[in-house]
N, C-alpha and C. Protein backbone atom coordinates (compact mmCIF):
# COMPACT_ATOMS: atom_id res chain seq x y z
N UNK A 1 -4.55 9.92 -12.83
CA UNK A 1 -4.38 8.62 -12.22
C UNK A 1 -3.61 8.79 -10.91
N UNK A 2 -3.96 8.36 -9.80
CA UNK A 2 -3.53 8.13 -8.53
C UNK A 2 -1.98 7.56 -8.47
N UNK A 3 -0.96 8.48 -7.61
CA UNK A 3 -0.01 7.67 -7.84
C UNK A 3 0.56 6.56 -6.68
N UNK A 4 0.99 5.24 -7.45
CA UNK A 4 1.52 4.23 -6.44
C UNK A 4 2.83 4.36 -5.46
N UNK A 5 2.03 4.31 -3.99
CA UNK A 5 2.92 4.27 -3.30
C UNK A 5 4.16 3.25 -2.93
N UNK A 6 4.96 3.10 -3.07
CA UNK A 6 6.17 1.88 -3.17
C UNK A 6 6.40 1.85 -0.92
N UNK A 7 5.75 0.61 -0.25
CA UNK A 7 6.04 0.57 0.64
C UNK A 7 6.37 -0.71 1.03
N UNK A 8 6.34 -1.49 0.36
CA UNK A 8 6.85 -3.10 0.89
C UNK A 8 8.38 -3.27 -0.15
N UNK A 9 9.21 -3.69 0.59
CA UNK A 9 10.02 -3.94 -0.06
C UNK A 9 11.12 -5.87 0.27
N UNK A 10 11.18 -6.48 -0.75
CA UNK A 10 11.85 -7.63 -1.03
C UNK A 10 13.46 -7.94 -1.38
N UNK A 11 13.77 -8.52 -0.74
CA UNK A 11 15.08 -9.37 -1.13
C UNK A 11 14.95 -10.70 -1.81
N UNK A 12 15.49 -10.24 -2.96
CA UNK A 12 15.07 -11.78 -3.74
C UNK A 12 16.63 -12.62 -3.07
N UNK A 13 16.04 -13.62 -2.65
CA UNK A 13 17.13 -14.23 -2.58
C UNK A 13 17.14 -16.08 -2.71
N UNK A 14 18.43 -17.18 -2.71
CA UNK A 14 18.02 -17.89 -4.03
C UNK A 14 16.32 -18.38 -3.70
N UNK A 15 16.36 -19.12 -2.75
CA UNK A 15 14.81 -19.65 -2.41
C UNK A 15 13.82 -19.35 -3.19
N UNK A 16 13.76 -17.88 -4.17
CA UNK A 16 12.92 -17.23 -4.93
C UNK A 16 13.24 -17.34 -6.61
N UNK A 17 14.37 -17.87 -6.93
CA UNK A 17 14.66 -18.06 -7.90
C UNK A 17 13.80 -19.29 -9.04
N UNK A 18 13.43 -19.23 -10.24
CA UNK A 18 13.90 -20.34 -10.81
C UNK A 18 14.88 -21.01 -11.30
N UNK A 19 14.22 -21.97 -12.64
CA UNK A 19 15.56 -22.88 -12.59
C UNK A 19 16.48 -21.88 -13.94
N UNK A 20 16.16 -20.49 -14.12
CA UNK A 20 16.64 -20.21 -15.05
C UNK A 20 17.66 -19.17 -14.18
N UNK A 21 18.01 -18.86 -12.98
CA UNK A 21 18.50 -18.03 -11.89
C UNK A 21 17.77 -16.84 -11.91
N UNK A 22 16.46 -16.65 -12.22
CA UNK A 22 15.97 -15.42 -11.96
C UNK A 22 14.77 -15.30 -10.89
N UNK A 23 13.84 -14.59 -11.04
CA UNK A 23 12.76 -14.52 -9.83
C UNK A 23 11.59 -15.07 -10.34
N UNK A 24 11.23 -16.30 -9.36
CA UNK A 24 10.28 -17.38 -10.25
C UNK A 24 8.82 -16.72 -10.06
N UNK A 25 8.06 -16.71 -11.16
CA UNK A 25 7.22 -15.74 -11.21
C UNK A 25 5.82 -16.35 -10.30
N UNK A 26 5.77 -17.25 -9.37
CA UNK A 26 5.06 -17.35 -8.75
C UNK A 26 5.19 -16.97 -7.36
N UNK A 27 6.52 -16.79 -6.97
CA UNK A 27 6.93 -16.06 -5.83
C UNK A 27 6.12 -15.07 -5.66
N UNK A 28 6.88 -13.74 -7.09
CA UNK A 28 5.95 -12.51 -6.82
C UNK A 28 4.90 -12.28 -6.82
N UNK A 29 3.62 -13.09 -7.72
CA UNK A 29 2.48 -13.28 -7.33
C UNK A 29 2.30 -13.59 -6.14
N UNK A 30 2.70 -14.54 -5.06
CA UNK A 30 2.29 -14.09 -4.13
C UNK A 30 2.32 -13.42 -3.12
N UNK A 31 3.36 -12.87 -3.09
CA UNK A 31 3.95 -11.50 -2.67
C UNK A 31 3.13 -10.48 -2.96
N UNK A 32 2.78 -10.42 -3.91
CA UNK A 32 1.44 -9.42 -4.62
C UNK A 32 0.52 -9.58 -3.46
N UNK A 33 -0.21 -10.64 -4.13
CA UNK A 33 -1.71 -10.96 -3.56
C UNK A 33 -1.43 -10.91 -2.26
N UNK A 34 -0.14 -11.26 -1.08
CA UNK A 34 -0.15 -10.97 -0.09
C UNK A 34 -0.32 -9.57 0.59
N UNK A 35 0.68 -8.55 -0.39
CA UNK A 35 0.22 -7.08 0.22
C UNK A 35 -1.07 -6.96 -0.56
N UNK A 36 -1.60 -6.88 -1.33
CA UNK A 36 -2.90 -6.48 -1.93
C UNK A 36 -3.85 -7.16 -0.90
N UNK A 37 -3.79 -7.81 -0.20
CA UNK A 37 -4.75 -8.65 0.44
C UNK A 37 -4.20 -7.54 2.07
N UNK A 38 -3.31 -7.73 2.47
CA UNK A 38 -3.06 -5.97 3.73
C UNK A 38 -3.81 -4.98 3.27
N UNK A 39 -3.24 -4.04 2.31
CA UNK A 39 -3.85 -2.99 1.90
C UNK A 39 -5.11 -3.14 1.72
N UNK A 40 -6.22 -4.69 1.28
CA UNK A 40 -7.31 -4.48 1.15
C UNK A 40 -7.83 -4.48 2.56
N UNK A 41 -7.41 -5.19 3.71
CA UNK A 41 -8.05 -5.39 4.90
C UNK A 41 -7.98 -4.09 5.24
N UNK A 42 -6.76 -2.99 4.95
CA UNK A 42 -6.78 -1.61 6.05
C UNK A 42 -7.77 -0.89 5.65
N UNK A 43 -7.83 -1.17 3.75
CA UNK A 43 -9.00 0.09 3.43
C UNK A 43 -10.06 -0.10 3.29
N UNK A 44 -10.94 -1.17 3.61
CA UNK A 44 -11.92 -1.90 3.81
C UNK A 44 -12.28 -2.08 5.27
N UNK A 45 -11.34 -2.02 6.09
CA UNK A 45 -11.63 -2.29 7.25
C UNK A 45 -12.07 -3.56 8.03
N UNK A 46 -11.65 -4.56 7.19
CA UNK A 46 -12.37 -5.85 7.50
C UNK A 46 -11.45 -6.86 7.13
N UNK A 47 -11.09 -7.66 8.20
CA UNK A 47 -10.59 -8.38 8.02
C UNK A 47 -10.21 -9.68 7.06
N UNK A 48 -12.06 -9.88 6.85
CA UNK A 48 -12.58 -11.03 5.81
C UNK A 48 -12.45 -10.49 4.29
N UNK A 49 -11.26 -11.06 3.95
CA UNK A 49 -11.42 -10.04 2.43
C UNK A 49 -10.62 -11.15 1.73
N UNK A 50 -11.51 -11.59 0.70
CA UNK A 50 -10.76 -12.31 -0.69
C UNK A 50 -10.32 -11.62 -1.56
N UNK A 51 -9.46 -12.35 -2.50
CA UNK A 51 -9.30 -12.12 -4.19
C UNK A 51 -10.51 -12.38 -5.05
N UNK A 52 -10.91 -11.75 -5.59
CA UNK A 52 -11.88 -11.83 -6.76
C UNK A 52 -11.29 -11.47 -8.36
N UNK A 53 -10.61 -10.82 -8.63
CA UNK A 53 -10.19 -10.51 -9.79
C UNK A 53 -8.50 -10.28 -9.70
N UNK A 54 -7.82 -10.86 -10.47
CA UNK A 54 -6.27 -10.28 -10.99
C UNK A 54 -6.05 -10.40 -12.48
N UNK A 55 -6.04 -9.25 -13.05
CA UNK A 55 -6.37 -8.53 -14.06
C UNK A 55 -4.79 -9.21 -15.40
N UNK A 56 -4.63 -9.01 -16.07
CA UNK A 56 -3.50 -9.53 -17.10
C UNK A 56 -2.32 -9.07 -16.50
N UNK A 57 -1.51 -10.04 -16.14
CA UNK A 57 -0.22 -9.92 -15.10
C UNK A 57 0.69 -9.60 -16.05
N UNK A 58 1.67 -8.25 -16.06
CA UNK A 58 2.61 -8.05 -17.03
C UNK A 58 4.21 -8.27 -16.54
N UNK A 59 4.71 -9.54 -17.10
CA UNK A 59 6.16 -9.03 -16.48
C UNK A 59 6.59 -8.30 -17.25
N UNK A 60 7.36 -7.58 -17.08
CA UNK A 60 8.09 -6.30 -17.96
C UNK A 60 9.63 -6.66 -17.89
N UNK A 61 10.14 -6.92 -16.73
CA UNK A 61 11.62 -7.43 -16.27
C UNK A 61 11.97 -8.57 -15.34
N UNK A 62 13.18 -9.08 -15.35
CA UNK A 62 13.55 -10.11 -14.49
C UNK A 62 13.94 -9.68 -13.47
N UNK A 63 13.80 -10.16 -12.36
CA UNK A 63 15.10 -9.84 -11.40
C UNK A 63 15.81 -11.29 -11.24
N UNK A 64 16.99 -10.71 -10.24
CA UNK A 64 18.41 -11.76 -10.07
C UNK A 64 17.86 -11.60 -8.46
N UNK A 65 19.36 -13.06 -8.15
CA UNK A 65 19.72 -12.79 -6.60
C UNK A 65 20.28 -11.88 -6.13
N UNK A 66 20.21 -10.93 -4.90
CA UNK A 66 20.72 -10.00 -4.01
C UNK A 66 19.68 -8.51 -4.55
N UNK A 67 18.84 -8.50 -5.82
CA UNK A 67 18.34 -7.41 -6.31
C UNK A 67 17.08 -7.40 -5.18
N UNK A 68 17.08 -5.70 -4.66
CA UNK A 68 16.16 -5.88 -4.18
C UNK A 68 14.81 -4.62 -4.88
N UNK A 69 13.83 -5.28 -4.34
CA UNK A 69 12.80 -4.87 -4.94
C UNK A 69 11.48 -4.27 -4.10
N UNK A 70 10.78 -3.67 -4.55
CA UNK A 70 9.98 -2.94 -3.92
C UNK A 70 8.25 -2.97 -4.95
N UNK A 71 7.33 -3.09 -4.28
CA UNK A 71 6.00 -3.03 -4.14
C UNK A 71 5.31 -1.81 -4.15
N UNK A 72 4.01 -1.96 -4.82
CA UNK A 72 3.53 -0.53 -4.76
C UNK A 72 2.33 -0.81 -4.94
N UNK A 73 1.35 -0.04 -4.40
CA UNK A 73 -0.05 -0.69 -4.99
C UNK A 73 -1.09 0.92 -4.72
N UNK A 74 -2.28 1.14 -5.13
CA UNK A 74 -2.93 2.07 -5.13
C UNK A 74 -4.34 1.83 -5.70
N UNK A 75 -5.63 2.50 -4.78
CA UNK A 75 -6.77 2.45 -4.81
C UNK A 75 -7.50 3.13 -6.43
N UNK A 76 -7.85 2.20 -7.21
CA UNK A 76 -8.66 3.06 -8.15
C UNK A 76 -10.11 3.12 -8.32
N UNK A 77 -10.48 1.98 -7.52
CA UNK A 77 -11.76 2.54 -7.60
C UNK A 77 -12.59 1.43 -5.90
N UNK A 78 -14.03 1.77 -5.33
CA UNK A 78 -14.58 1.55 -4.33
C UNK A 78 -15.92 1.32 -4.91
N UNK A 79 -16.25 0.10 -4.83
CA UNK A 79 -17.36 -0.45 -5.24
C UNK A 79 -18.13 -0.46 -3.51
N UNK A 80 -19.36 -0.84 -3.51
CA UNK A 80 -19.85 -1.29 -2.59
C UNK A 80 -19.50 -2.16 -1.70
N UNK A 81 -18.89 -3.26 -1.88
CA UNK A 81 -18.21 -4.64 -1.18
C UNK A 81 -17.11 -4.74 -1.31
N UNK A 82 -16.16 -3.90 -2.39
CA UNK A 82 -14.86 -4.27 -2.75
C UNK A 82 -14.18 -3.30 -2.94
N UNK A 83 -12.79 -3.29 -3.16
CA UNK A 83 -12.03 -2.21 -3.97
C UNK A 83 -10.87 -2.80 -5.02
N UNK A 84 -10.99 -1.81 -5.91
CA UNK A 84 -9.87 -2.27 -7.20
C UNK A 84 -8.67 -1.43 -6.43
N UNK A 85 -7.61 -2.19 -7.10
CA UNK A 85 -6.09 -1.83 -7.04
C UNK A 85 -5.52 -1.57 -8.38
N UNK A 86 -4.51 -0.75 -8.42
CA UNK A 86 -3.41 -1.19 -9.32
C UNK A 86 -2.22 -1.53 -8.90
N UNK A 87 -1.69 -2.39 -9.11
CA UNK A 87 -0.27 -2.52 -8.54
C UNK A 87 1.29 -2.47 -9.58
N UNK A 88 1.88 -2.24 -8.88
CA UNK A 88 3.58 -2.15 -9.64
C UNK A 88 4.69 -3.18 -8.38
N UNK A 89 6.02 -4.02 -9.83
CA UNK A 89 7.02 -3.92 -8.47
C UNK A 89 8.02 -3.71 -9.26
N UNK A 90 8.77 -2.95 -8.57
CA UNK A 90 9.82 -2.08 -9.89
C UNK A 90 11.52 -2.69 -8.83
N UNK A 91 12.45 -2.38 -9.45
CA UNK A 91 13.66 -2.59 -8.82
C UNK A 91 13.85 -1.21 -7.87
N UNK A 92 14.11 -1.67 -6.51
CA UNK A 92 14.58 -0.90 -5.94
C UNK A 92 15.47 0.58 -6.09
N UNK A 93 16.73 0.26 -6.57
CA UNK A 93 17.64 0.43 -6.98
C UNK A 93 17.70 1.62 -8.15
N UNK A 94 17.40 0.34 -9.68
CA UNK A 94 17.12 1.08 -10.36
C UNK A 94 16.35 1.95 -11.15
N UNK A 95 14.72 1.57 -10.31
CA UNK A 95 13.43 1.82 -10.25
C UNK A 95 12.82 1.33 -11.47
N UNK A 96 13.18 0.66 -12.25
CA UNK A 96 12.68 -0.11 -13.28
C UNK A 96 12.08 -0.55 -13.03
N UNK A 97 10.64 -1.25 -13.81
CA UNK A 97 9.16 -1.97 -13.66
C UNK A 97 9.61 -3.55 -13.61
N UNK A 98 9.18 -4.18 -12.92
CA UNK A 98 9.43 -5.57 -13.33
C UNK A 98 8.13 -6.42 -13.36
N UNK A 99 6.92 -5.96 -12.87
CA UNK A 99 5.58 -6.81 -13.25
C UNK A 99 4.84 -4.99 -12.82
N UNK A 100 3.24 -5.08 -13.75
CA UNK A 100 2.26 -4.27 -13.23
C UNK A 100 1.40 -5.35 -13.30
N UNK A 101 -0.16 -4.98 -13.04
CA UNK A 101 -1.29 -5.46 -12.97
C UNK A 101 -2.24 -4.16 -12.94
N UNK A 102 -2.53 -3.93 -13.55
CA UNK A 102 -3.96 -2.99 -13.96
C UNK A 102 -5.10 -3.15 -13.05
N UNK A 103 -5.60 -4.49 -12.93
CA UNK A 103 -6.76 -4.65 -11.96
C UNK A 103 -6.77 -5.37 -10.92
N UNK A 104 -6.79 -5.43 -9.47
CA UNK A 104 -6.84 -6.13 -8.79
C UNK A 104 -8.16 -5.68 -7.69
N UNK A 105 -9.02 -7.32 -7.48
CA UNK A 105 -10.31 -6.38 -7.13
C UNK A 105 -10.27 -7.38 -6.12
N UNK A 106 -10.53 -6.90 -4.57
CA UNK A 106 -10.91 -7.91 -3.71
C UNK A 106 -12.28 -7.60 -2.95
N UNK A 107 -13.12 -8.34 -2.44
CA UNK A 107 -14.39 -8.10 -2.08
C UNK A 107 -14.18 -8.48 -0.33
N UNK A 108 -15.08 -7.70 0.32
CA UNK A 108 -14.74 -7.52 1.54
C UNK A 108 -16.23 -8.64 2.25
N UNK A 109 -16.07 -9.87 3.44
CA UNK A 109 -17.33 -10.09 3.73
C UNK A 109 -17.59 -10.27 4.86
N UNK A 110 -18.81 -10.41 5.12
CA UNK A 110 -19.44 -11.01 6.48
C UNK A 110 -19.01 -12.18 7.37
N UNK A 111 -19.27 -12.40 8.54
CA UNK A 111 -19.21 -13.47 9.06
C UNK A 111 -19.53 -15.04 8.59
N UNK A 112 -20.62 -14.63 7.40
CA UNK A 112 -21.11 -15.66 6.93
C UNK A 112 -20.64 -16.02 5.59
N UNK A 113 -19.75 -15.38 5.12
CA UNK A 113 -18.86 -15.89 3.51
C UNK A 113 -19.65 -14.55 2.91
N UNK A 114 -21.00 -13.54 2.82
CA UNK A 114 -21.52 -12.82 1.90
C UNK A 114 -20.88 -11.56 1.51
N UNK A 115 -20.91 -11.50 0.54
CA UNK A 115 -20.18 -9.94 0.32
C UNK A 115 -21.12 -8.67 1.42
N UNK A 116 -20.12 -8.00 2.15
CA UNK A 116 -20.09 -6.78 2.97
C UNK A 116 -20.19 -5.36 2.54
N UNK A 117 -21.05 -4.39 2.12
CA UNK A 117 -20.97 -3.44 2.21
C UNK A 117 -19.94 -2.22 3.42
N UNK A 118 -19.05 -1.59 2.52
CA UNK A 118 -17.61 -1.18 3.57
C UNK A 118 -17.88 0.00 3.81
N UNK A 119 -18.67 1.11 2.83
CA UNK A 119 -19.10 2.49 3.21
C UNK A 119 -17.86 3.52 3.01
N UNK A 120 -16.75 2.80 2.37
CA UNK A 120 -15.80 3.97 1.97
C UNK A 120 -15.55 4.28 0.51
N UNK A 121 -15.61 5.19 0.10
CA UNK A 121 -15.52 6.28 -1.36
C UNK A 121 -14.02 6.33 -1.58
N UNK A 122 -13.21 6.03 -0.41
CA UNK A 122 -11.56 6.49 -1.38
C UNK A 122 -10.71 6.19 -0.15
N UNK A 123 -9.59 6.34 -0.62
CA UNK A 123 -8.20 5.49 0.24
C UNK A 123 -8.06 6.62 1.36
N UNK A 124 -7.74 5.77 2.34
CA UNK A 124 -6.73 6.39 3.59
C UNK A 124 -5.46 6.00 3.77
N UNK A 125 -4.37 6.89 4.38
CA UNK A 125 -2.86 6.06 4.91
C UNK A 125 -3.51 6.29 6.23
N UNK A 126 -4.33 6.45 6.59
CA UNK A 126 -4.63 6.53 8.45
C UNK A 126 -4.75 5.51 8.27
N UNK A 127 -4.50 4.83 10.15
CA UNK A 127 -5.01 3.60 10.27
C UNK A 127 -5.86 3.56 11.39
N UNK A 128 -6.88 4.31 10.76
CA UNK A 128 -7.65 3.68 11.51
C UNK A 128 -8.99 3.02 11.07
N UNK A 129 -8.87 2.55 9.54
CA UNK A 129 -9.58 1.46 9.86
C UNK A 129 -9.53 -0.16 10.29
N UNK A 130 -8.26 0.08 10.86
CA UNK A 130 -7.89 -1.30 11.41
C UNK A 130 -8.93 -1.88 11.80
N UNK A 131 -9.28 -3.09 11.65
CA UNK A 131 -10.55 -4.01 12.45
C UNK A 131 -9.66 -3.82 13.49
N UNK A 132 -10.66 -4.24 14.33
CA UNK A 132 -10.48 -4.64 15.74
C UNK A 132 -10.76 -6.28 16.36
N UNK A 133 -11.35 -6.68 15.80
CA UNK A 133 -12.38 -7.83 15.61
C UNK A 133 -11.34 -9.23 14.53
């Protein structure tokens, strides 16, 4: 299994809390889907890229205020139009897990809403598939 690179990193701070003082779990979802939705545009190359699948969301741990935390996500598989992820966000600090997700699949498209054929087999850290466009 491919291992996850940890490159976004968070300050929970209160704004992110719920009403129980911890990290309200819709924050990090979209914190998720926000880098998963980067990482899908770089390795896809295309700007136009939805969510299609988020797989059984596990929290594992809480976080508090001032804890900071870190993101990780990694290519497992390259479909024709899309690519799966797995993702992690563990505590900074003490590198403990605090949510995974097993599947995250976004589909890459056309000008016209249709799913896009992307022509890539496996991940890059180059960037150069930045769109341009």
């Amino acid at each position: 299994m491919d291992q996850i690179e940890f490159t976004t990193r968070k300050w929970v701070r209160p704004e992110d809390l719920n009403a129980n003082g911890t990290l309200f779990g819709g924050s990090l979802l979209k914190w998720i889907d926000e880098e998963a939705t980067i990482y899908a545009i770089l390795q896809l190359g295309n700007r136009r890229v939805v969510t299609k699948i988020i797989s059984e969301i596990n929290f594992v741990a809480s976080a508090i205020e001032g804890d900071l935390i870190e993101m990780g996500l990694v290519a497992t598989k390259f479909g024709t139009t899309s690519i799966t992820m797995r993702a992690e966000v563990r505590n900074m600090i003490t590198r403990k897990s605090i949510l995974t997700v097993d599947h995250i699949v976004f589909v890459g498209l056309d000008e016209n809403g249709k799913p896009f054929p992307h022509g890539f087999t496996e991940a890059t850290s180059e960037r150069d598939r930045i769109p341009t466009n």
